[in-house]
N, C-alpha and C. Protein backbone atom coordinates (compact mmCIF):
# COMPACT_ATOMS: atom_id res chain seq x y z
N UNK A 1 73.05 -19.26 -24.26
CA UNK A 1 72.20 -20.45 -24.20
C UNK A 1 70.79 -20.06 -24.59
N UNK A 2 70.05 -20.69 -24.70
CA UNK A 2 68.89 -20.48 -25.47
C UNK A 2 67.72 -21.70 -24.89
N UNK A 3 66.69 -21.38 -24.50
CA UNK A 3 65.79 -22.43 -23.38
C UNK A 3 64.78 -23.02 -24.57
N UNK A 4 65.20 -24.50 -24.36
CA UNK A 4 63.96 -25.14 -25.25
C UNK A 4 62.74 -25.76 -24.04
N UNK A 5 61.62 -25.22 -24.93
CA UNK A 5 60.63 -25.83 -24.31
C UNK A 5 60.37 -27.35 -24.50
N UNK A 6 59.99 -27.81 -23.05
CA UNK A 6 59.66 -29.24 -22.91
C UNK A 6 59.01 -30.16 -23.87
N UNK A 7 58.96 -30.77 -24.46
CA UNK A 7 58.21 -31.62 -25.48
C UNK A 7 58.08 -32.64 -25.28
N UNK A 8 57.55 -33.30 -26.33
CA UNK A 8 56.97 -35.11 -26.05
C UNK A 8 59.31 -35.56 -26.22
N UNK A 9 59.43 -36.25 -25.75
CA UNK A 9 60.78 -36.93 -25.92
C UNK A 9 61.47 -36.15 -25.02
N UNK A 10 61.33 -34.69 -24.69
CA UNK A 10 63.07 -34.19 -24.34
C UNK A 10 62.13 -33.82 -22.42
N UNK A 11 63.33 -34.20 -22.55
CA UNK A 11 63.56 -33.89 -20.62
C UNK A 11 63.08 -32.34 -20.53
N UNK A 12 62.53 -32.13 -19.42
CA UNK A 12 62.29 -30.86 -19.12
C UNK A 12 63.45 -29.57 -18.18
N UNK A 13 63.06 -28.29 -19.17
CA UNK A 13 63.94 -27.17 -18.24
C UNK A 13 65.51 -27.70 -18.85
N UNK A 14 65.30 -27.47 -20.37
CA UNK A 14 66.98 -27.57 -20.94
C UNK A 14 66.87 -25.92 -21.69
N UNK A 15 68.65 -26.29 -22.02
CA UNK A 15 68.78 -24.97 -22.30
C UNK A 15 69.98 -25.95 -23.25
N UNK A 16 70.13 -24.57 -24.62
CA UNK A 16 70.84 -25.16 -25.61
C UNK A 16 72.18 -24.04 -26.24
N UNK A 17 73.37 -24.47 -25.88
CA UNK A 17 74.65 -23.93 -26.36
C UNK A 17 74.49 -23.03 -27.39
N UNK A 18 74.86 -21.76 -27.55
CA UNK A 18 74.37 -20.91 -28.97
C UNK A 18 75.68 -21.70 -29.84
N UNK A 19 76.84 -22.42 -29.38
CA UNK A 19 78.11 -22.65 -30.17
C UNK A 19 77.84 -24.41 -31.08
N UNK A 20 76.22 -24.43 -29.93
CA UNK A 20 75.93 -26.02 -30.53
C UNK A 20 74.51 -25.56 -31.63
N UNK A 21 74.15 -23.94 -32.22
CA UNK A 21 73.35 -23.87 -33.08
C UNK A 21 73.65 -24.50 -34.39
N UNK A 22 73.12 -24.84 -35.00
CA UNK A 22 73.30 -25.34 -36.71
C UNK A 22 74.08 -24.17 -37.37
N UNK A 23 75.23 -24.84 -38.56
CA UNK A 23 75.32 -23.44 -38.99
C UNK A 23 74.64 -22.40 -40.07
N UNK A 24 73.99 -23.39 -40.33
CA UNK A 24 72.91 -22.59 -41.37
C UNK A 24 72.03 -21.55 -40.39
N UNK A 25 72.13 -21.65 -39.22
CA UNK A 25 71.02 -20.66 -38.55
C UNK A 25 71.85 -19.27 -37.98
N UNK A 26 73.85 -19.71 -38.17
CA UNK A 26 74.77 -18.79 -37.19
C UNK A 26 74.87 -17.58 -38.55
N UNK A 27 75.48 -16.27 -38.02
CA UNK A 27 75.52 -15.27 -38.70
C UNK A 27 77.11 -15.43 -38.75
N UNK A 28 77.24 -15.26 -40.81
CA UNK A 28 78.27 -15.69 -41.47
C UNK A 28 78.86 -14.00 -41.18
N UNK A 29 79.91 -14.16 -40.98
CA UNK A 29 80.94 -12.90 -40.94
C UNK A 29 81.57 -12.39 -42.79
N UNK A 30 81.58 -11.41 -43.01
CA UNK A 30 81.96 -11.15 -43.74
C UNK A 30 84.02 -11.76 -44.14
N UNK A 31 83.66 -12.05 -45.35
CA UNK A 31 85.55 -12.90 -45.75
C UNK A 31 85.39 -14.43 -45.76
N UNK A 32 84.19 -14.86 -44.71
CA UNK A 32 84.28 -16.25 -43.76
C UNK A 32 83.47 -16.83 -45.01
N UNK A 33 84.11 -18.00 -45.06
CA UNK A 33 83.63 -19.14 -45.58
C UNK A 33 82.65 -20.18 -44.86
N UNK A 34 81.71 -20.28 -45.94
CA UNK A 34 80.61 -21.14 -45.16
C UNK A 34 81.20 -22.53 -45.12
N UNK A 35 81.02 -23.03 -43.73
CA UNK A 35 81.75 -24.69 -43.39
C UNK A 35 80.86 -25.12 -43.83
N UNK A 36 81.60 -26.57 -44.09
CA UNK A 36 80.53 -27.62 -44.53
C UNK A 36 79.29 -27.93 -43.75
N UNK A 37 78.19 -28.07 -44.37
CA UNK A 37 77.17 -28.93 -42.85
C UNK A 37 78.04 -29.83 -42.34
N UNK A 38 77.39 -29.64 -41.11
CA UNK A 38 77.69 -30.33 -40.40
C UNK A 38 76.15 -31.21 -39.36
N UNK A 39 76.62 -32.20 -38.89
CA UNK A 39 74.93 -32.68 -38.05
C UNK A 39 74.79 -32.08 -36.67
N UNK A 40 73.13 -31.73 -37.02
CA UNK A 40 72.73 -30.54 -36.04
C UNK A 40 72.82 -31.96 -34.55
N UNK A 41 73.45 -31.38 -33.78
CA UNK A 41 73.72 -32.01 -32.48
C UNK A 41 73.78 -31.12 -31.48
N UNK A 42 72.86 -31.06 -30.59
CA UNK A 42 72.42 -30.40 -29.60
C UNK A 42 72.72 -30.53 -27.95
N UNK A 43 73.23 -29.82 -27.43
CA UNK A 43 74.04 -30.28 -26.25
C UNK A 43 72.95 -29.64 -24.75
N UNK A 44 72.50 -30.84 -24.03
CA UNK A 44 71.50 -30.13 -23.29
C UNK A 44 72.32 -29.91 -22.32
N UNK A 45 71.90 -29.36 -20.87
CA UNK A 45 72.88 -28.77 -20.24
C UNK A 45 71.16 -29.01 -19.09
N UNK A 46 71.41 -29.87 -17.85
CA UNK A 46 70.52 -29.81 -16.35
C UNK A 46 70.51 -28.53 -16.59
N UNK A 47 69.28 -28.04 -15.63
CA UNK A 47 69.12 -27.23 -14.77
C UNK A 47 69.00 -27.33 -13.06
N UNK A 48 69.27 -27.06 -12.35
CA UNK A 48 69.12 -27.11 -11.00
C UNK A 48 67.84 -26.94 -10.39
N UNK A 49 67.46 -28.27 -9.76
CA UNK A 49 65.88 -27.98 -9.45
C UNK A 49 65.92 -27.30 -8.46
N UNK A 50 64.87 -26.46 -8.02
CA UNK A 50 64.65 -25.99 -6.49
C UNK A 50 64.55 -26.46 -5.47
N UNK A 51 65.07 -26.99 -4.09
CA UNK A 51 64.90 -27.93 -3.59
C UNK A 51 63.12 -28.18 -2.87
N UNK A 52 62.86 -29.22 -2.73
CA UNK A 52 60.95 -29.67 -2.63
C UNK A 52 60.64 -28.98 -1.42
N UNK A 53 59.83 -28.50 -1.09
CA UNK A 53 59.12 -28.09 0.70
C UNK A 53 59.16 -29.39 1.10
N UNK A 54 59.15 -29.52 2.21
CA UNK A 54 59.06 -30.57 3.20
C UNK A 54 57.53 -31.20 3.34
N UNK A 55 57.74 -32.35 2.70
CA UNK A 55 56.42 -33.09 2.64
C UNK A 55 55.46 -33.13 4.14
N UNK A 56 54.42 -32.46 4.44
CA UNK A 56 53.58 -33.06 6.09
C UNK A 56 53.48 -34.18 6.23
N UNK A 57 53.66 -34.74 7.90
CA UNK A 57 53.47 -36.10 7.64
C UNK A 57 51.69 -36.60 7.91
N UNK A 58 51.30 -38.00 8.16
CA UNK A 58 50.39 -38.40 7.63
C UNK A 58 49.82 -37.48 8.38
N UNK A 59 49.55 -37.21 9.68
CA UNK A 59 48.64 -36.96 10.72
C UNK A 59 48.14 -35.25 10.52
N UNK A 60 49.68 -34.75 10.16
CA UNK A 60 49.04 -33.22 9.54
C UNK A 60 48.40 -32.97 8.57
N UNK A 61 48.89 -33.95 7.18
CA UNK A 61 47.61 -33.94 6.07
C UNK A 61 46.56 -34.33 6.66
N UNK A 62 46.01 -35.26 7.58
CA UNK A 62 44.78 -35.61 7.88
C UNK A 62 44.42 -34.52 8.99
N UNK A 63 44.85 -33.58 9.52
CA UNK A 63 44.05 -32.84 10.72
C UNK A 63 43.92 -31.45 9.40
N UNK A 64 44.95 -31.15 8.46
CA UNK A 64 44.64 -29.83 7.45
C UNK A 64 43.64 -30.60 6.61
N UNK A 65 43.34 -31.88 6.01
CA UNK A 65 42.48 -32.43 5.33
C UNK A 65 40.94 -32.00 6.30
N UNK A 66 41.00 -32.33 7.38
CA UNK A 66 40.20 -32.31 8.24
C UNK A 66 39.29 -30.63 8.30
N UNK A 67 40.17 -29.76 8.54
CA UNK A 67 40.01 -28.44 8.45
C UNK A 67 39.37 -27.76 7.37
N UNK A 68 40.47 -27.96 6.31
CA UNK A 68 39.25 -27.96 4.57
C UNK A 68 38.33 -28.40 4.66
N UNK A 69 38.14 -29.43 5.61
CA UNK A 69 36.73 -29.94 5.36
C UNK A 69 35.26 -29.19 6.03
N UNK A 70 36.08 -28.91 7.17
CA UNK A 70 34.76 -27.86 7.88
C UNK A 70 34.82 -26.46 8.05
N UNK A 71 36.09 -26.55 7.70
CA UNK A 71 36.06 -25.05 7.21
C UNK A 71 36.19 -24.05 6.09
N UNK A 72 36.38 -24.52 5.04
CA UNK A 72 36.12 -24.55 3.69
C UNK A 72 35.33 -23.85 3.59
N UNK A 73 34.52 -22.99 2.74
CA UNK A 73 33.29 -22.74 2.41
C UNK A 73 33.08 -23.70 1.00
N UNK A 74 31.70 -24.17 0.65
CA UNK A 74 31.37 -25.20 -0.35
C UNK A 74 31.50 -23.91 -1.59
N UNK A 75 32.34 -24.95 -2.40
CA UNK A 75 32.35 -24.61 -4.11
C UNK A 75 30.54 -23.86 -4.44
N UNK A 76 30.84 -22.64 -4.94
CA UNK A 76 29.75 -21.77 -5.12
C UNK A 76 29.24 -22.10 -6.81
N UNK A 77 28.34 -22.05 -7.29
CA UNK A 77 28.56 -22.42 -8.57
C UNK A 77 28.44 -20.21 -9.21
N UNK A 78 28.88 -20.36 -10.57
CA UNK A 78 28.72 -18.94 -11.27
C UNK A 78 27.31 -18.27 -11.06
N UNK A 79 26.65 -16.92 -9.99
CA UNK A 79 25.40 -16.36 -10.24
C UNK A 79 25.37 -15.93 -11.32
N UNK A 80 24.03 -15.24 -11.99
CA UNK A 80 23.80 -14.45 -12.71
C UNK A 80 23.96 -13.09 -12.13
N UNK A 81 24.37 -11.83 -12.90
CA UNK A 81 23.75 -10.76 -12.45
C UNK A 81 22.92 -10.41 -11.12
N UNK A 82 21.91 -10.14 -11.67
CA UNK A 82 20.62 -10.01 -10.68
C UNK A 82 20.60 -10.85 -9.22
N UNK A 83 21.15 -12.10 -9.24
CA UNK A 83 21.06 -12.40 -8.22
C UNK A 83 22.16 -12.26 -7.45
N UNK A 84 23.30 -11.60 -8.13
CA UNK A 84 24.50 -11.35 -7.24
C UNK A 84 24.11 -9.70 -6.40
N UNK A 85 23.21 -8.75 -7.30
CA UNK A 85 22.71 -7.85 -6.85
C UNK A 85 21.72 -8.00 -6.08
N UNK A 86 20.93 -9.09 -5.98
CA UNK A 86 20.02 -9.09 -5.00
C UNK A 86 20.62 -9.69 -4.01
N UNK A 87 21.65 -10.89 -3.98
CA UNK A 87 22.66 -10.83 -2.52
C UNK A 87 23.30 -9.79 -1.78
N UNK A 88 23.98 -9.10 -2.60
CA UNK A 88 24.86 -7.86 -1.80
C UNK A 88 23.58 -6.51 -1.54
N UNK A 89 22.75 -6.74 -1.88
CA UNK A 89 21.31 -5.97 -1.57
C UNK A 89 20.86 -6.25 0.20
N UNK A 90 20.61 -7.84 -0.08
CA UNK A 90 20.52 -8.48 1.19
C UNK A 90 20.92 -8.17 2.01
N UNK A 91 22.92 -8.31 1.79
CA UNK A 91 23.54 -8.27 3.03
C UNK A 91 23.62 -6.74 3.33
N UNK A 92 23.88 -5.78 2.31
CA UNK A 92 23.72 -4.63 2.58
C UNK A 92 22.64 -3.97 3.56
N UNK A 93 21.57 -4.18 3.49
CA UNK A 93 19.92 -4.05 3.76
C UNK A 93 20.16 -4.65 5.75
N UNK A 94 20.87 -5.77 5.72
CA UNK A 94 21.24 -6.58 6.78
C UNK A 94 21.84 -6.53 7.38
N UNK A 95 22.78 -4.85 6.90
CA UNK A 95 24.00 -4.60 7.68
C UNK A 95 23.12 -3.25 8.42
N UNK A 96 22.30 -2.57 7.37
CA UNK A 96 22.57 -1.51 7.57
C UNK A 96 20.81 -1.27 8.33
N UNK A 97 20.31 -2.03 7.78
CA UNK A 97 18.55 -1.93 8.97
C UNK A 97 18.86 -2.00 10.29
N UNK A 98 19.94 -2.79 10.86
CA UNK A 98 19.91 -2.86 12.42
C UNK A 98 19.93 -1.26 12.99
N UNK A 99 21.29 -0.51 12.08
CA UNK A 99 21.76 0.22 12.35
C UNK A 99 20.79 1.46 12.13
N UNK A 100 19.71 1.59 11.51
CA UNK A 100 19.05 2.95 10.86
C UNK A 100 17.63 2.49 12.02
N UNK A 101 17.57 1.36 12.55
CA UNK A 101 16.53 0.74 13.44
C UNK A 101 16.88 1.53 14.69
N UNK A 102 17.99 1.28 15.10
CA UNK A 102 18.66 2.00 16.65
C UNK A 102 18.33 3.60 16.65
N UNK A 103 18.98 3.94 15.40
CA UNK A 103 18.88 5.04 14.91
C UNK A 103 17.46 5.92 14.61
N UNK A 104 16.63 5.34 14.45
CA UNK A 104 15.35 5.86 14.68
C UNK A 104 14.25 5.87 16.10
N UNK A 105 15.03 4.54 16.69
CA UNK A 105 14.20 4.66 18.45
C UNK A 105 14.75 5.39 18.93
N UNK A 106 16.25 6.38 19.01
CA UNK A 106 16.92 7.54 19.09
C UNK A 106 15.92 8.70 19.11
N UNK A 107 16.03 8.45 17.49
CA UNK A 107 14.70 9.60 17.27
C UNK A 107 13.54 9.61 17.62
N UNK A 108 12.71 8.68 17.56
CA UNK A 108 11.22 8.46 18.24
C UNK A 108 11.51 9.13 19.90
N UNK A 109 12.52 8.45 20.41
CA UNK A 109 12.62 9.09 22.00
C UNK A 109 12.92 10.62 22.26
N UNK A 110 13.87 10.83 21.48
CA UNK A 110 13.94 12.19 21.94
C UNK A 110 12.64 13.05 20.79
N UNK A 111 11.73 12.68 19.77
CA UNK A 111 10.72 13.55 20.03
C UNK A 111 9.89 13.29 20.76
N UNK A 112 9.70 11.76 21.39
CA UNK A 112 8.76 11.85 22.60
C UNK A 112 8.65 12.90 23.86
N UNK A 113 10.59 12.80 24.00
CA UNK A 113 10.48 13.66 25.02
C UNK A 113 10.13 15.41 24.64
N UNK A 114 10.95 15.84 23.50
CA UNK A 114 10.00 16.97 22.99
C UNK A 114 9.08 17.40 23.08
N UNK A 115 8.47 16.22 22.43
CA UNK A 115 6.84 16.63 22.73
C UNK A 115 6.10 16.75 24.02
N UNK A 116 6.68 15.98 25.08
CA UNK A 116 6.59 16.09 26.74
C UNK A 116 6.72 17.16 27.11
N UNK A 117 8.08 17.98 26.85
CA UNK A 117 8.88 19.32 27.13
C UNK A 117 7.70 20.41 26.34
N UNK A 118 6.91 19.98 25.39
CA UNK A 118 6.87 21.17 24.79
C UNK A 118 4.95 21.17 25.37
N UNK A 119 4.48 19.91 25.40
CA UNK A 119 3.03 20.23 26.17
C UNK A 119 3.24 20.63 27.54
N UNK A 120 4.10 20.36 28.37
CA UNK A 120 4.51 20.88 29.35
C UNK A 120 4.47 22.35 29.73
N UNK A 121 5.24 22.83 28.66
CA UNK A 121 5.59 24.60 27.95
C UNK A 121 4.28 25.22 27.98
N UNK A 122 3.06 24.35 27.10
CA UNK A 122 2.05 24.99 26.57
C UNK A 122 1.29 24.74 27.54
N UNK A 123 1.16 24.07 28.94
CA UNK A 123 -0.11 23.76 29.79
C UNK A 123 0.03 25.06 30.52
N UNK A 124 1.67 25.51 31.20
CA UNK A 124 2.36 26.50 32.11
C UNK A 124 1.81 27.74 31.55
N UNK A 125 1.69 28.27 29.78
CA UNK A 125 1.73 29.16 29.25
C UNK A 125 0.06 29.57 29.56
N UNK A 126 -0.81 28.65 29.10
CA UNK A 126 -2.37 28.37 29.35
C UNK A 126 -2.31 29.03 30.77
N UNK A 127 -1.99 28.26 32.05
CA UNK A 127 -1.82 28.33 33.10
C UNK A 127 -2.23 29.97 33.76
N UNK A 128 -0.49 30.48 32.86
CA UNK A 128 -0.22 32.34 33.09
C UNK A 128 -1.21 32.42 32.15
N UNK A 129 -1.90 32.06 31.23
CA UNK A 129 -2.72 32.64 30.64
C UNK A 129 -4.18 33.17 31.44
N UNK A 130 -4.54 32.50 31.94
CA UNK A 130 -5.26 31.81 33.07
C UNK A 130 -5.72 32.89 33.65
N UNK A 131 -4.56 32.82 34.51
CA UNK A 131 -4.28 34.10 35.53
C UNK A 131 -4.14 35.42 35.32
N UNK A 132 -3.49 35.36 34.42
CA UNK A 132 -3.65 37.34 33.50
C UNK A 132 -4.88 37.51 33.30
N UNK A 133 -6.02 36.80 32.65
CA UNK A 133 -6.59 37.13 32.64
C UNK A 133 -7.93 36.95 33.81
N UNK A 134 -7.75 36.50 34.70
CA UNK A 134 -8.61 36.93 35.78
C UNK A 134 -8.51 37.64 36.36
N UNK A 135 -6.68 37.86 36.19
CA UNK A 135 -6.07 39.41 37.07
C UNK A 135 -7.01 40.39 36.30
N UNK A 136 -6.53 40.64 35.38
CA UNK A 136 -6.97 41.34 34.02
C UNK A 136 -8.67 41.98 34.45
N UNK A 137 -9.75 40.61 34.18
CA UNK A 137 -10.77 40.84 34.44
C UNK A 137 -11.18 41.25 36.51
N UNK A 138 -10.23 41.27 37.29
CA UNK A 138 -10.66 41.68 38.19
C UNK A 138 -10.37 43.20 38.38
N UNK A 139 -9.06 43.47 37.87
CA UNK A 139 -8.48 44.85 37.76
C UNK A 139 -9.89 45.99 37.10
N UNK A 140 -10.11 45.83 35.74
CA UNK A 140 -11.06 46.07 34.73
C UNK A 140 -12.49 45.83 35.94
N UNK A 141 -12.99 45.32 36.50
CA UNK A 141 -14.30 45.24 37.36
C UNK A 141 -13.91 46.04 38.51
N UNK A 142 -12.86 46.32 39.18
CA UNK A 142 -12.64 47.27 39.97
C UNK A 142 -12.53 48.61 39.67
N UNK A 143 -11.67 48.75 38.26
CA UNK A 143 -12.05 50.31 37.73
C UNK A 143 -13.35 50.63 37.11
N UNK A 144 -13.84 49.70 37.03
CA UNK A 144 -15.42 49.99 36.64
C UNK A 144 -15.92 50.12 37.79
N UNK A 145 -15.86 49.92 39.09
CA UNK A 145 -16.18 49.96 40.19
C UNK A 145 -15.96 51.67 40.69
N UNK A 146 -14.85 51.11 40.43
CA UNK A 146 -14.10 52.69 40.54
C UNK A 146 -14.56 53.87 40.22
N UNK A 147 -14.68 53.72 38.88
CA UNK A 147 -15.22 54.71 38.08
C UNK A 147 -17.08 55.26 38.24
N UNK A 148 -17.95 53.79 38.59
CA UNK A 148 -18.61 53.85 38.65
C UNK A 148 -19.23 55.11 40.35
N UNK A 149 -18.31 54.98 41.21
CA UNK A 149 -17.90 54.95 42.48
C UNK A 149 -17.69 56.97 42.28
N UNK A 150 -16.66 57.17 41.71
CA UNK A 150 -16.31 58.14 41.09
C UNK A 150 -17.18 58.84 40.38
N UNK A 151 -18.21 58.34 39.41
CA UNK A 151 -19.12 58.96 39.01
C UNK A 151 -20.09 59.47 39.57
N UNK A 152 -20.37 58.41 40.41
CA UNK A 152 -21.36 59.03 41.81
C UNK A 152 -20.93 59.96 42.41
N UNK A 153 -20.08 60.08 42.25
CA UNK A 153 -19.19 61.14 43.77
C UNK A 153 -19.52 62.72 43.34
N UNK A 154 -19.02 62.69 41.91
CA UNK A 154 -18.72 63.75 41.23
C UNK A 154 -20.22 64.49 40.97
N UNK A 155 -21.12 63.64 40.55
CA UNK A 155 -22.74 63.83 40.27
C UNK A 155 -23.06 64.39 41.61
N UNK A 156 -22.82 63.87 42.47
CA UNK A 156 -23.54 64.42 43.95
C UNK A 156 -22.48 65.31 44.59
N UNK A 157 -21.38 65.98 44.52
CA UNK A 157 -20.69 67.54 44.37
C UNK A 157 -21.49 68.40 43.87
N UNK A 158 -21.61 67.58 42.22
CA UNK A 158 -22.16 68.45 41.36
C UNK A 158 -23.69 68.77 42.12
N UNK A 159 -24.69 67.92 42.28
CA UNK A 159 -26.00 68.47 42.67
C UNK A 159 -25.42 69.52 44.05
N UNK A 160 -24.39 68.88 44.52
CA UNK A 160 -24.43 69.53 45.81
C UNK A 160 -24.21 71.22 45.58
N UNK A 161 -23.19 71.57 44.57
CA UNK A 161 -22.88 72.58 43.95
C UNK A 161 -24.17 72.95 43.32
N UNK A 162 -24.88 72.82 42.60
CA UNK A 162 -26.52 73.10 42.18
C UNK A 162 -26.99 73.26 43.44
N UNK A 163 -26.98 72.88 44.46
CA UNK A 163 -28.00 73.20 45.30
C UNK A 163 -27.50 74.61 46.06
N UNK A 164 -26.18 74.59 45.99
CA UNK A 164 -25.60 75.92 46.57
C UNK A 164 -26.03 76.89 45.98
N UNK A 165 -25.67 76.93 44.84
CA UNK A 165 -26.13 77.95 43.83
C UNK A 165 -27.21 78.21 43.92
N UNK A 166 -28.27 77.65 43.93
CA UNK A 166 -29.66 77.86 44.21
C UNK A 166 -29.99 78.10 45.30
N UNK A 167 -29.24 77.56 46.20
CA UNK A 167 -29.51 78.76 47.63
C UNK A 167 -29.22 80.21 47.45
N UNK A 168 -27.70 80.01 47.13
CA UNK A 168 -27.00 81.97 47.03
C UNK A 168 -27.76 82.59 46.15
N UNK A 169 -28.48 82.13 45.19
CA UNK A 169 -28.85 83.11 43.82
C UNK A 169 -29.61 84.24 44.56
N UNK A 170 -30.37 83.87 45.05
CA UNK A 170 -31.33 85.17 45.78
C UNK A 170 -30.22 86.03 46.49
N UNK A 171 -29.23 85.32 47.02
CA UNK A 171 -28.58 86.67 47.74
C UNK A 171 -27.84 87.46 46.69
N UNK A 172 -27.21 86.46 46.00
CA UNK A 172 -26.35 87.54 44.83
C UNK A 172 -27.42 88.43 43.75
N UNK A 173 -28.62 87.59 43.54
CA UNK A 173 -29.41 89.22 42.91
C UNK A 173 -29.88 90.41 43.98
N UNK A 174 -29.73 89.57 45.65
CA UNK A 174 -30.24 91.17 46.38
C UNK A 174 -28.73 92.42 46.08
N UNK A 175 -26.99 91.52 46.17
CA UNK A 175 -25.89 92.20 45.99
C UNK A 175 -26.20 92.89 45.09
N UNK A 176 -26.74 92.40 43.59
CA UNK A 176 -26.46 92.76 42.62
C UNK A 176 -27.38 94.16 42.76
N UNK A 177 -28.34 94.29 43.44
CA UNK A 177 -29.69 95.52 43.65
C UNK A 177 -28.78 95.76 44.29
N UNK A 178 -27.68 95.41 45.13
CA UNK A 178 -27.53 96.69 46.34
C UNK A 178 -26.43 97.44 45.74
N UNK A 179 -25.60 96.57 44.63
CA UNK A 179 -24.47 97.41 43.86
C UNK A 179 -24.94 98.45 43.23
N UNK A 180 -26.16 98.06 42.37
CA UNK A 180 -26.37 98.47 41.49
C UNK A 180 -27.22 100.17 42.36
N UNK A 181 -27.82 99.73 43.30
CA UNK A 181 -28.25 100.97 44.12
C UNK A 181 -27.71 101.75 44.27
N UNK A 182 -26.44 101.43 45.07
CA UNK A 182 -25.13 102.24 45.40
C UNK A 182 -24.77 102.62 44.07
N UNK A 183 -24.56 102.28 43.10
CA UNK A 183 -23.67 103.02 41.90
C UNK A 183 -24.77 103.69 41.63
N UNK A 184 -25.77 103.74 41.57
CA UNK A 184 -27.05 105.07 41.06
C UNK A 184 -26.45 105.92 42.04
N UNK A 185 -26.59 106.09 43.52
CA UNK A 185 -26.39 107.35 44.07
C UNK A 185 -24.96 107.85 44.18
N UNK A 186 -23.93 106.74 44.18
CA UNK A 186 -22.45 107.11 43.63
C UNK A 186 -22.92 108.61 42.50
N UNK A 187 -23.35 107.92 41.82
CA UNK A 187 -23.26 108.91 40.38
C UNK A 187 -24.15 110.09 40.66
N UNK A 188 -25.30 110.12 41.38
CA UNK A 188 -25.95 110.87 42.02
C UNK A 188 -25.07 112.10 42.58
N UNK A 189 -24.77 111.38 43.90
CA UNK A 189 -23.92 112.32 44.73
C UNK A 189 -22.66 113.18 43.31
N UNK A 190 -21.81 112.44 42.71
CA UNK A 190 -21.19 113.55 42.03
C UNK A 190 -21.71 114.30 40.96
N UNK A 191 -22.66 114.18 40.60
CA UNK A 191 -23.21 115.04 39.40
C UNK A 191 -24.23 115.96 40.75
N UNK A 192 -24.37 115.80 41.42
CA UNK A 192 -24.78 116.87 42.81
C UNK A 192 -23.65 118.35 43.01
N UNK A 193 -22.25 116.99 43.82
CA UNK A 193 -21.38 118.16 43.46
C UNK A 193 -20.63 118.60 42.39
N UNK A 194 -20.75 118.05 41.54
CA UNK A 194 -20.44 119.27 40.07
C UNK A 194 -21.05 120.39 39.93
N UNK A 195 -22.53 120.14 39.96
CA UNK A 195 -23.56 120.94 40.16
C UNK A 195 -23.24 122.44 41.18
N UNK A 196 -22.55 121.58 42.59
CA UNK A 196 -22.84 122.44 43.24
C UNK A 196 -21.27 123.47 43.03
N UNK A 197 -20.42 122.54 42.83
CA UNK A 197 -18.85 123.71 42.17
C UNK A 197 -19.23 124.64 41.60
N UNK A 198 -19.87 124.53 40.52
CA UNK A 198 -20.85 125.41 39.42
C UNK A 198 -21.25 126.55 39.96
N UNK A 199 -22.14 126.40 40.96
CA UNK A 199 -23.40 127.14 41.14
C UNK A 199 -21.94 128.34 42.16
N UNK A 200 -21.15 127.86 42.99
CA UNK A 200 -20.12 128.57 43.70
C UNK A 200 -19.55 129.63 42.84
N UNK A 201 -18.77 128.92 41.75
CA UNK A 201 -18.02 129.61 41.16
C UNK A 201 -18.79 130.52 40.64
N UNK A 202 -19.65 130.65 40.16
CA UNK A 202 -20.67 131.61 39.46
C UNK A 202 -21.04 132.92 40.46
N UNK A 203 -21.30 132.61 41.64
CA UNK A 203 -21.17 133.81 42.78
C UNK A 203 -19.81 134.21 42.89
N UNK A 204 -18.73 133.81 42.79
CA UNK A 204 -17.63 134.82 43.00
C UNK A 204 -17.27 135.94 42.03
């Protein structure tokens, strides 16, 4: 069968017998004699419609009529370009500012608190700073104390030692006369008796 399309005159959704083609259009077999024309007569043949959906009745077309109506969105007409990019810009921009908004009082807070935590850090550090160095400068004024204390001490040994010395000196130059006395007659006395071995041996 072979489907003719619908036209002005013929019923629609036919289909046409290949045995009802013309024979000028059928393929002649070899031996076969071409039949006479014959008149092209065309045999349509129904098709089986699909059976219809079930029509709504009045009250549901009017409550779905109803619905299209407010809920529909209105027929948009064609944008240009640019303004379809500056819509999805919009909504983009509209989706996404709330979200980068939250997202930054996030951040503002926790460097607030940072910065809380960290002058906090630096008042404590000042603080020990503070204090080391008064430790520092009291330690340093006490060994200067110290030292100063110490220097005195040592200076007045020392005179005290100068003054000793300057007492003993007279006695250690009388020692030194009385050594020195004694070793004159030390040497005295034995060059006496050498002398006098001498003078012995010479009488025997």
């Amino acid at each position: 069968m072979a489907y003719r399309h619908p036209g002005p005159g013929n019923p629609p959704h036919q289909f046409i017998h290949y045995s009802n083609i013309p024979t000028q259009f059928q393929q002649q077999r070899p031996g076969q004699r071409t039949p006479a024309t014959q008149p092209q007569v065309f045999t349509t043949v129904p098709v089986a419609r699909m059976p219809q959906p079930q029509q709504p009745s009045q009250q549901q077309r009017r409550s779905q009529t109803t619905l299209d109506t407010h809920f529909q969105p209105p027929p948009q007409a064609v944008q240009p370009y640019d303004q379809i990019a500056h819509n999805v810009a919009t909504r983009v921009m509209a989706a996404v500012v709330p979200v980068l908004e939250e997202q930054n009082r996030q951040i503002v807070g926790r460097v607030d608190k940072l910065e809380s935590s960290v002058r906090n850090i630096v008042a404590n550090i000042e603080k020990q700073f503070e204090v080391a160095n008064l430790n520092l400068a009291k330690a340093l004024q006490a060994a200067h104390n110290q030292q100063r204390t110490v220097t005195t001490n040592v200076l007045s040994q020392v005179k005290q030692l100068n003054d000793t010395v300057d007492t003993l000196q007279p006695l250690v130059n009388q020692v030194d006369m009385t050594v020195t006395e004694l070793y004159e007659r030390v040497n005295d006395r034995e060059a006496g008796g050498a002398f006098f071995v001498v003078f012995v041996g010479a009488f025997r």
